[in-house]
N, C-alpha and C. Protein backbone atom coordinates (compact mmCIF):
# COMPACT_ATOMS: atom_id res chain seq x y z
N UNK A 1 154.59 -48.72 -66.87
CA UNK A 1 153.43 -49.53 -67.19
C UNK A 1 152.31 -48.67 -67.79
N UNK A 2 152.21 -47.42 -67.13
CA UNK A 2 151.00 -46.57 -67.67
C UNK A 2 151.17 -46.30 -69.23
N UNK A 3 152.58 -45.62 -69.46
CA UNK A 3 153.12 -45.25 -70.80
C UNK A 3 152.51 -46.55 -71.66
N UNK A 4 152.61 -48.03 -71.61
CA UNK A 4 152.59 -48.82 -72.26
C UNK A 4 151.10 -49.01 -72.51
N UNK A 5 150.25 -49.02 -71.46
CA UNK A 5 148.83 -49.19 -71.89
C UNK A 5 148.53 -47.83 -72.47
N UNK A 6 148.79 -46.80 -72.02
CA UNK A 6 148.32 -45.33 -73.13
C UNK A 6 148.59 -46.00 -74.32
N UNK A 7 149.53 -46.54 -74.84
CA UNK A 7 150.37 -46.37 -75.86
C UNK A 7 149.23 -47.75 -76.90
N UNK A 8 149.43 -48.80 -76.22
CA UNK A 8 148.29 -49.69 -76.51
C UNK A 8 146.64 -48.82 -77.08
N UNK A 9 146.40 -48.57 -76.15
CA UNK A 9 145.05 -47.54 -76.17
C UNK A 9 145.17 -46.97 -77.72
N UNK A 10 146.32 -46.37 -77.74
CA UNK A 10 146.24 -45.30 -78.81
C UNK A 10 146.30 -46.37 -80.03
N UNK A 11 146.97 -47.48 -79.98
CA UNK A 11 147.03 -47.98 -81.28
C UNK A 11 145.68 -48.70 -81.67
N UNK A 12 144.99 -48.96 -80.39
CA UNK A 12 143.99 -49.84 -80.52
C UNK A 12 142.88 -48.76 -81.27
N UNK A 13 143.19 -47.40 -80.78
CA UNK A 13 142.06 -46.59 -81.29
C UNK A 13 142.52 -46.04 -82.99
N UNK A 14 143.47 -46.41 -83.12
CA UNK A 14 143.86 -45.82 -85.00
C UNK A 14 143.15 -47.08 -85.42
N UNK A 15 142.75 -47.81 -85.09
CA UNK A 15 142.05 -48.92 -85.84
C UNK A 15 142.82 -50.57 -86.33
N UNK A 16 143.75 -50.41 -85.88
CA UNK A 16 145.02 -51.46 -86.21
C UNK A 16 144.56 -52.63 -85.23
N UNK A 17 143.75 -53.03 -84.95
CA UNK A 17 143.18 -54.48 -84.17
C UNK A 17 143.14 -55.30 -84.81
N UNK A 18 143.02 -55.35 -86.33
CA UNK A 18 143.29 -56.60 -87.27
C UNK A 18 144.77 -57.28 -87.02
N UNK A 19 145.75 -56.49 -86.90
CA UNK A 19 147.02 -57.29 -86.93
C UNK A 19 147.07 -57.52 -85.52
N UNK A 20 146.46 -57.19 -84.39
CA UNK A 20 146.37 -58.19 -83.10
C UNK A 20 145.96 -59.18 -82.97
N UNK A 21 146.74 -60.38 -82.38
CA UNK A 21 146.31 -61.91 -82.15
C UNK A 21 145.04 -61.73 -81.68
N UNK A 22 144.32 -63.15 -81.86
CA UNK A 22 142.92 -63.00 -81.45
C UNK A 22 143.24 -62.95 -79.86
N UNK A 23 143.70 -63.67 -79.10
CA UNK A 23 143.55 -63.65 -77.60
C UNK A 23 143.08 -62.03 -77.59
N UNK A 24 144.51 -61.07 -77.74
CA UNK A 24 144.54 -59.86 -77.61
C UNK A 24 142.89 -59.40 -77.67
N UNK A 25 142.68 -59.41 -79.12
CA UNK A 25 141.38 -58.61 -79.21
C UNK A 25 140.11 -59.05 -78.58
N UNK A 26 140.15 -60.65 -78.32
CA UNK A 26 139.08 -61.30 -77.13
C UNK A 26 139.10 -60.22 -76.00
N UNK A 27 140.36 -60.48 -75.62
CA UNK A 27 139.97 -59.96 -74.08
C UNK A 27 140.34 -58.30 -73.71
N UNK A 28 140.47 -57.72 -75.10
CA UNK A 28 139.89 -56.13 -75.29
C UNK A 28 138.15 -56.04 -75.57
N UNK A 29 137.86 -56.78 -76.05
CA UNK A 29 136.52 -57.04 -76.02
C UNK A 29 135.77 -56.83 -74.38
N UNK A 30 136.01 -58.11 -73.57
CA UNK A 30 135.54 -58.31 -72.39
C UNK A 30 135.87 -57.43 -71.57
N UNK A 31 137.28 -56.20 -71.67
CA UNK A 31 137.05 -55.37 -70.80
C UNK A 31 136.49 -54.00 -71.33
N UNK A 32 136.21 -53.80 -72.45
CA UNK A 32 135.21 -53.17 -73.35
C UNK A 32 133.87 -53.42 -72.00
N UNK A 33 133.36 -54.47 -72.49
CA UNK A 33 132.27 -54.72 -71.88
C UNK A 33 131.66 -54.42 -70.57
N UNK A 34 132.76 -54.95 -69.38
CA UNK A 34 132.77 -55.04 -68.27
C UNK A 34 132.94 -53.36 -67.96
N UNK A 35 133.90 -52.64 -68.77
CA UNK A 35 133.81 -51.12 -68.43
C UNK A 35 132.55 -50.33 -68.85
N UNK A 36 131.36 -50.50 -69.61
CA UNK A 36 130.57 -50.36 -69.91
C UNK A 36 129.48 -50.60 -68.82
N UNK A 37 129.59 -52.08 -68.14
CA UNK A 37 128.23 -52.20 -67.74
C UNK A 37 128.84 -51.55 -66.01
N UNK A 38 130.27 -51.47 -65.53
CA UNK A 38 130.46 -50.80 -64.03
C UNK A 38 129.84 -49.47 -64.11
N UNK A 39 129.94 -48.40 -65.59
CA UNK A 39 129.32 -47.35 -65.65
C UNK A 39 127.75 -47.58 -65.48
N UNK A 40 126.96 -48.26 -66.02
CA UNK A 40 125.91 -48.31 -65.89
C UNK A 40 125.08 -48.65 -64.59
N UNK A 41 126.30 -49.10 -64.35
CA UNK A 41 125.89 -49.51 -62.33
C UNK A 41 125.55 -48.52 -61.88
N UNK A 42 126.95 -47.56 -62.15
CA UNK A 42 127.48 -46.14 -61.11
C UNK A 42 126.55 -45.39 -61.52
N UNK A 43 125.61 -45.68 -62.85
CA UNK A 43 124.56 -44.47 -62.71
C UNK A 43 123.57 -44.64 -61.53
N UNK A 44 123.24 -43.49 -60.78
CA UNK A 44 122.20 -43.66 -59.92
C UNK A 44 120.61 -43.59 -60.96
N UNK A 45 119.37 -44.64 -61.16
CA UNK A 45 118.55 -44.43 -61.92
C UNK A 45 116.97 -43.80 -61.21
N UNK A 46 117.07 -43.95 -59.89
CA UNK A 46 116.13 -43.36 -58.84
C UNK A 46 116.37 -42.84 -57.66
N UNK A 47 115.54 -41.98 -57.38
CA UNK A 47 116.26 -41.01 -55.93
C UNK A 47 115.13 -41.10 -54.69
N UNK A 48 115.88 -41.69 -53.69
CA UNK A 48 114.19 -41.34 -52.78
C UNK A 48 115.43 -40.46 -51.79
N UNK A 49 114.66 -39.52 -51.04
CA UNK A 49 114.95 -38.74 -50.09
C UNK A 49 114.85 -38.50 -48.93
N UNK A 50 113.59 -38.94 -48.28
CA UNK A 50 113.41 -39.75 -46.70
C UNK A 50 112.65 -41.38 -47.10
N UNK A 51 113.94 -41.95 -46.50
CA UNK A 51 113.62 -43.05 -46.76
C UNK A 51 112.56 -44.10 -45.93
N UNK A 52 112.03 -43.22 -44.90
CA UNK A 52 111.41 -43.84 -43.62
C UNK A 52 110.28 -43.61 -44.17
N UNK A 53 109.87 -42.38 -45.10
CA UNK A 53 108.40 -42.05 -45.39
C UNK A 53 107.99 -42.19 -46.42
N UNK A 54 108.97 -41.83 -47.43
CA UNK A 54 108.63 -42.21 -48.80
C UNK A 54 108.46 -43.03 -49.73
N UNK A 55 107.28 -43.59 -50.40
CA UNK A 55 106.71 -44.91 -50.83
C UNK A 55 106.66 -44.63 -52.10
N UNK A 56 107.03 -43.41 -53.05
CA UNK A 56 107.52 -43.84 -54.61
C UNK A 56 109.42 -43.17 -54.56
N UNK A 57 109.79 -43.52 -55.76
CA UNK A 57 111.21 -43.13 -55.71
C UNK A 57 111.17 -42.10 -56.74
N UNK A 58 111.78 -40.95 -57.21
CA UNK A 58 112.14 -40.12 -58.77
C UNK A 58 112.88 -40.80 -60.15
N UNK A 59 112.49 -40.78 -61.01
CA UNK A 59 113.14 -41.75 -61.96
C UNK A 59 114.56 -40.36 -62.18
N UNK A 60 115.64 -41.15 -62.75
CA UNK A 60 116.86 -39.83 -63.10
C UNK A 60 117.17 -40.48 -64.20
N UNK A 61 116.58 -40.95 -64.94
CA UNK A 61 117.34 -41.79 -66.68
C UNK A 61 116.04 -41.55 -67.36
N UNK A 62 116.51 -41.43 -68.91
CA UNK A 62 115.28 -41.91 -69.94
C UNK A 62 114.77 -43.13 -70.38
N UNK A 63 115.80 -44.32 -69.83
CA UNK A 63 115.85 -45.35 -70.63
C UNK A 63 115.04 -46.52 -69.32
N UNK A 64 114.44 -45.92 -68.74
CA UNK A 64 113.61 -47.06 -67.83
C UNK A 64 112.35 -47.83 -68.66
N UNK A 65 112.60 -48.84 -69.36
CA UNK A 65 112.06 -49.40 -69.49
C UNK A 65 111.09 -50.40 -68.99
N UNK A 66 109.61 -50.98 -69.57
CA UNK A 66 109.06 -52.12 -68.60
C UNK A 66 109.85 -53.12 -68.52
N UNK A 67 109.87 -53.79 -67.44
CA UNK A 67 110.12 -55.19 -66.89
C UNK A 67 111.77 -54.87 -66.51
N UNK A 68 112.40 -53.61 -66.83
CA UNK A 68 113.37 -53.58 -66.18
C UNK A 68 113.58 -54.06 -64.72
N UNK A 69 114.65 -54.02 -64.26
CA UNK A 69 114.90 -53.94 -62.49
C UNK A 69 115.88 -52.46 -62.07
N UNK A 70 115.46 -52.26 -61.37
CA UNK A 70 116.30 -50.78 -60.90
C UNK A 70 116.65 -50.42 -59.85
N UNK A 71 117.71 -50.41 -59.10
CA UNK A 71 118.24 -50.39 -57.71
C UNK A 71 117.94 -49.24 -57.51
N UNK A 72 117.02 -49.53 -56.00
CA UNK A 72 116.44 -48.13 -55.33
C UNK A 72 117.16 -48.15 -53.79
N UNK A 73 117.64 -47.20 -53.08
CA UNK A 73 118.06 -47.33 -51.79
C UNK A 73 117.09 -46.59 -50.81
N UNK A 74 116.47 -48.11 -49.85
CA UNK A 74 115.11 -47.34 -49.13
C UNK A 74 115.53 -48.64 -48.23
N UNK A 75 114.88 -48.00 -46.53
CA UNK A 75 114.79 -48.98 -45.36
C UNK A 75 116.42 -49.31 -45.42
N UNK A 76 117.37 -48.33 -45.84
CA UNK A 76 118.84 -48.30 -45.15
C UNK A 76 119.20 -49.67 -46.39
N UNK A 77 119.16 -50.51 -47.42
CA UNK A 77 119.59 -51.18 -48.26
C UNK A 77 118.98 -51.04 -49.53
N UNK A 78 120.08 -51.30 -50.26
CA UNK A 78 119.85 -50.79 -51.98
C UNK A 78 118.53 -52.28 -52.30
N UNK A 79 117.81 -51.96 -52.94
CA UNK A 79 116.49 -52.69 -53.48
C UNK A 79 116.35 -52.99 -54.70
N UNK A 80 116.25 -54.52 -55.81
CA UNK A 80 115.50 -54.52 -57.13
C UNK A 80 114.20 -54.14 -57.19
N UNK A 81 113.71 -53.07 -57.79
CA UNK A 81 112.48 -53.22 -58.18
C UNK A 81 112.00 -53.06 -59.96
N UNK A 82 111.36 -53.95 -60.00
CA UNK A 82 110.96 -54.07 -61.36
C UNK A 82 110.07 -53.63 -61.98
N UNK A 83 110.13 -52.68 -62.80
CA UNK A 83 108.72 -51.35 -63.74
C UNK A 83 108.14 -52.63 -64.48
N UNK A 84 106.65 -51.75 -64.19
CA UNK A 84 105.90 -52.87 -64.75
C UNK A 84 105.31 -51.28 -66.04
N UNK A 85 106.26 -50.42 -66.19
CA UNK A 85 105.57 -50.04 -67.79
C UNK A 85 106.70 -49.03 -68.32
N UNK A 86 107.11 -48.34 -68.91
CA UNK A 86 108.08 -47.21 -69.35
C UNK A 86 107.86 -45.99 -68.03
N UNK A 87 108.58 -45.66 -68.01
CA UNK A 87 108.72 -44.40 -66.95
C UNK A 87 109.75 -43.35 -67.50
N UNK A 88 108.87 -42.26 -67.26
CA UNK A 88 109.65 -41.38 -67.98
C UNK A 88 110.75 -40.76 -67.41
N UNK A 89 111.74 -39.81 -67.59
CA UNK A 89 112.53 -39.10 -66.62
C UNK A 89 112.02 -38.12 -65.51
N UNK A 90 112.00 -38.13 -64.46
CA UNK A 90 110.67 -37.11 -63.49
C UNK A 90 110.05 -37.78 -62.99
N UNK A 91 109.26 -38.81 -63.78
CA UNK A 91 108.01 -39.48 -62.95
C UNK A 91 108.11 -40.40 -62.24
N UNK A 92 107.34 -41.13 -61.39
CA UNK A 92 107.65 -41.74 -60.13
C UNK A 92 107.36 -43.52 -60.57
N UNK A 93 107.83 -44.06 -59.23
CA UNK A 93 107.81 -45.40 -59.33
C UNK A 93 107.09 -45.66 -57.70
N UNK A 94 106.58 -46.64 -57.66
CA UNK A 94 106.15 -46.61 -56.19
C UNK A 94 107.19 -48.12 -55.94
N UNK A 95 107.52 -47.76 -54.48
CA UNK A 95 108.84 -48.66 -54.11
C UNK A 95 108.23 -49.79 -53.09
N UNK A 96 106.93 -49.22 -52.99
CA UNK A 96 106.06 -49.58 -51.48
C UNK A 96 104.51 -49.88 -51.89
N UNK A 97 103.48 -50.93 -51.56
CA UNK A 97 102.62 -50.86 -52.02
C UNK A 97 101.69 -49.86 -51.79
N UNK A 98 100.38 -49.37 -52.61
CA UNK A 98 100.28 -47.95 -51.87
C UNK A 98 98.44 -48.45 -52.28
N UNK A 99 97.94 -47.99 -50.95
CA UNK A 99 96.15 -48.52 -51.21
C UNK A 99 95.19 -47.30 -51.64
N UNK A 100 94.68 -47.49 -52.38
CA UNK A 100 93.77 -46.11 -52.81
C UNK A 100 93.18 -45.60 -51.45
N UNK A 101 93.27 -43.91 -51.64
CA UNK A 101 93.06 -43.38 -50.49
C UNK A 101 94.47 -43.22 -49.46
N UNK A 102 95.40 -43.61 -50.04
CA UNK A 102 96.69 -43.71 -48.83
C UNK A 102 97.82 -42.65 -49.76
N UNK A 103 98.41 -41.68 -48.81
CA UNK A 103 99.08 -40.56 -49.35
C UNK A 103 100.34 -41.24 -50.00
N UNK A 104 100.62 -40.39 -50.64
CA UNK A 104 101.60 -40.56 -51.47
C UNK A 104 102.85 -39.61 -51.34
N UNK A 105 103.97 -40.27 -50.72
CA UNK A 105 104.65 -39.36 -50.21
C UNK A 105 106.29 -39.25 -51.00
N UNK A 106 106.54 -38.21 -51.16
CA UNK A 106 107.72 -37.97 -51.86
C UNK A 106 108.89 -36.62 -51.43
N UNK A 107 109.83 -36.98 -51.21
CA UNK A 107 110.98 -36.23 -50.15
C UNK A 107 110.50 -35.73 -49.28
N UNK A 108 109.51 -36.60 -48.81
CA UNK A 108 109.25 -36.49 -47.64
C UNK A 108 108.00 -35.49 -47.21
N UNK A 109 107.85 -35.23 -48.34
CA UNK A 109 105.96 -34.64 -48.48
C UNK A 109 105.06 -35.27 -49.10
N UNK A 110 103.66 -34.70 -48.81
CA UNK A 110 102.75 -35.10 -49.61
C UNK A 110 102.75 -34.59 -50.61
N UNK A 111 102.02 -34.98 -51.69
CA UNK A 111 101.75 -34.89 -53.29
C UNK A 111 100.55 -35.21 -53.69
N UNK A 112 99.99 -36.16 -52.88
CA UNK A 112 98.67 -36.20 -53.72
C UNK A 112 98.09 -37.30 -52.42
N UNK A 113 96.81 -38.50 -53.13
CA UNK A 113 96.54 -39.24 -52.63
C UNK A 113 96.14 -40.35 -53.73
N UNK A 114 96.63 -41.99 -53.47
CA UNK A 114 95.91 -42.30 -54.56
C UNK A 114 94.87 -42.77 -54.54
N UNK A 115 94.35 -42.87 -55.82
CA UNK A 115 93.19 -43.27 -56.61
C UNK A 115 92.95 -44.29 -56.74
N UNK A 116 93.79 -45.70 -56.76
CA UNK A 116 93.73 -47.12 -57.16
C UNK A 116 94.69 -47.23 -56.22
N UNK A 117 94.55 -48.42 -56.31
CA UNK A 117 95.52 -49.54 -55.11
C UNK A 117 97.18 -49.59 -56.89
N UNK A 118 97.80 -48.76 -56.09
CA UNK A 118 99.37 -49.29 -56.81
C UNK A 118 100.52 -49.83 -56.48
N UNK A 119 100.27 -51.04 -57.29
CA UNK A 119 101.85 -51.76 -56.41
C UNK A 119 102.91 -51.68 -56.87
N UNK A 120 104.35 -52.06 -56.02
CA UNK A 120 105.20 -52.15 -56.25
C UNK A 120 106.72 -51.81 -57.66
N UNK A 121 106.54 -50.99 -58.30
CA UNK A 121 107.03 -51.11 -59.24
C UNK A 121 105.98 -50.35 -60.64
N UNK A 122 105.04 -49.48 -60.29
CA UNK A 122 104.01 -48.96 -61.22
C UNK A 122 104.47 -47.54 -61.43
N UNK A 123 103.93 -47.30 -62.42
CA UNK A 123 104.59 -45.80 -62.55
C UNK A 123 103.93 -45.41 -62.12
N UNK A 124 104.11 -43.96 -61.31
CA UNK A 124 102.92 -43.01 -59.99
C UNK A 124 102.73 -41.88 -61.14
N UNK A 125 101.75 -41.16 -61.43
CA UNK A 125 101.64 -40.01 -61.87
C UNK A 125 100.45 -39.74 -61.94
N UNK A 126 99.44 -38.87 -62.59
CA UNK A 126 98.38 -38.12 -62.27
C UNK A 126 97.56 -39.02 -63.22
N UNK A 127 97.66 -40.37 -63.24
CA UNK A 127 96.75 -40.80 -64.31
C UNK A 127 96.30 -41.88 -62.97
N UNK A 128 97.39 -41.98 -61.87
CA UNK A 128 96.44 -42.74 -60.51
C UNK A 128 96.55 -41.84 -58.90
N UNK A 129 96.96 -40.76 -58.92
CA UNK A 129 96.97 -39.98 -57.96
C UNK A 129 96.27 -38.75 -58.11
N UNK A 130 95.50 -38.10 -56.99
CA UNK A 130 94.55 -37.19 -57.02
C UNK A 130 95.56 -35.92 -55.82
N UNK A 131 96.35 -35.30 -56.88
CA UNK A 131 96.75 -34.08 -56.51
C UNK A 131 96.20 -33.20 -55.22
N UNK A 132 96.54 -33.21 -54.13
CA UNK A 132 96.81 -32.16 -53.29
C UNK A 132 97.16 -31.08 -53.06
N UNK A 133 98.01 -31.20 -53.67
CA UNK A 133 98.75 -29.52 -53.30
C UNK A 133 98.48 -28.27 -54.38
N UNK A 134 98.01 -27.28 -53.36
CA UNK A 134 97.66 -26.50 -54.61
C UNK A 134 96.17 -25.91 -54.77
N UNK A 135 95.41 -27.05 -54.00
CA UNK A 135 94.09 -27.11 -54.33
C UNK A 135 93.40 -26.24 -53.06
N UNK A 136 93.11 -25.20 -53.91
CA UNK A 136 92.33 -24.05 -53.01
C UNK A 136 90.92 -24.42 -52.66
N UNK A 137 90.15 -25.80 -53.60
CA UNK A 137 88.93 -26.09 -52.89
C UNK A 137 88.86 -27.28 -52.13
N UNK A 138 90.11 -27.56 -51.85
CA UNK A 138 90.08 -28.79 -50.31
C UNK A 138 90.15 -27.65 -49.46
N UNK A 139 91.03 -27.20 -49.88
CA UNK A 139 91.27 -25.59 -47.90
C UNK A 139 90.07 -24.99 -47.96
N UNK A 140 89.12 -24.43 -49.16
CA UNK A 140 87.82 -23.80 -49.14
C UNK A 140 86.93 -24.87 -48.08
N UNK A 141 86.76 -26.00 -48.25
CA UNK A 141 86.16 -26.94 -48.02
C UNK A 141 86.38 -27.32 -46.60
N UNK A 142 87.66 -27.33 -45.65
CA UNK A 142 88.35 -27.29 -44.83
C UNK A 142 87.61 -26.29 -43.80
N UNK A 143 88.17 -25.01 -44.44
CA UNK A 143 88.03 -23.92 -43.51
C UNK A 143 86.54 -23.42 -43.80
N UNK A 144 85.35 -23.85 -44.77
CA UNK A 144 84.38 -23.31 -44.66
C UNK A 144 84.28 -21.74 -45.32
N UNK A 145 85.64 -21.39 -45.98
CA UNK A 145 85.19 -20.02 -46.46
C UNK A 145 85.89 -20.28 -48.27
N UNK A 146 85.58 -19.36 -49.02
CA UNK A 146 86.32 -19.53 -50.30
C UNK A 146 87.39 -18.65 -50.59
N UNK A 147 88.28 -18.70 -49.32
CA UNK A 147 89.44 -17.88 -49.73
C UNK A 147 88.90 -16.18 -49.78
């Protein structure tokens, strides 16, 4: 049986699909298709890493578009959430609503705090979060000395 579909395969790929009945080439079509979109499943397109704490996810594709939907796995079940703008590869999505002033947490650390109230599905990055880490004049400020 294998020999016969290789063998199919190969003729289908020299280009000879004109002299196949239409049924044939219909339903080379539909599993064309259907093998196309199971890959697109199996891509993973966001990563969260503690899922108990973390309220944006990592984007892992270029092609996140707005108004997409994108299966995120958080609270132990896979999730739609829908970008409400382009997101780039790297940058974040918030999975969880997040209130200005409320940390922003990612694999399970902090990163920043935000700036605006962001919901559900917004892209997170430094155009609404106020960076933490790093910042030698919160610890100056903290500890009362300048380092």
């Amino acid at each position: 049986m294998r020999r016969i579909i290789l063998k199919d395969i190969e003729y289908i790929k020299s280009g000879h699909t004109t002299d196949l009945i239409p049924e044939v080439r219909y339903y080379i079509s539909i599993l064309s298709i259907l093998l196309r979109r199971f890959f697109l499943m199996a891509v993973r397109v966001a990563y969260v890493v503690d899922e108990a704490k973390d309220n944006v996810a990592t984007i892992l594709s270029n092609d996140i578009k707005k108004g997409m939907a994108i299966p995120v796995t958080f609270d132990g079940q896979e999730q739609q959430i829908t970008v409400s703008a382009d997101i780039p590869h790297g940058h974040k999505v918030a999975i969880r609503p997040i209130t200005k002033g409320e940390t922003i947490w990612k694999y399970g650390l902090s990163i920043g705090d935000a700036m605006v109230d962001i919901a559900v599905g917004e892209h997170v990055h430094i155009h609404n979060i106020e960076p933490v880490r790093g910042r030698g004049d919160l610890h100056a400020d903290k500890k009362g000395s300048a380092f």
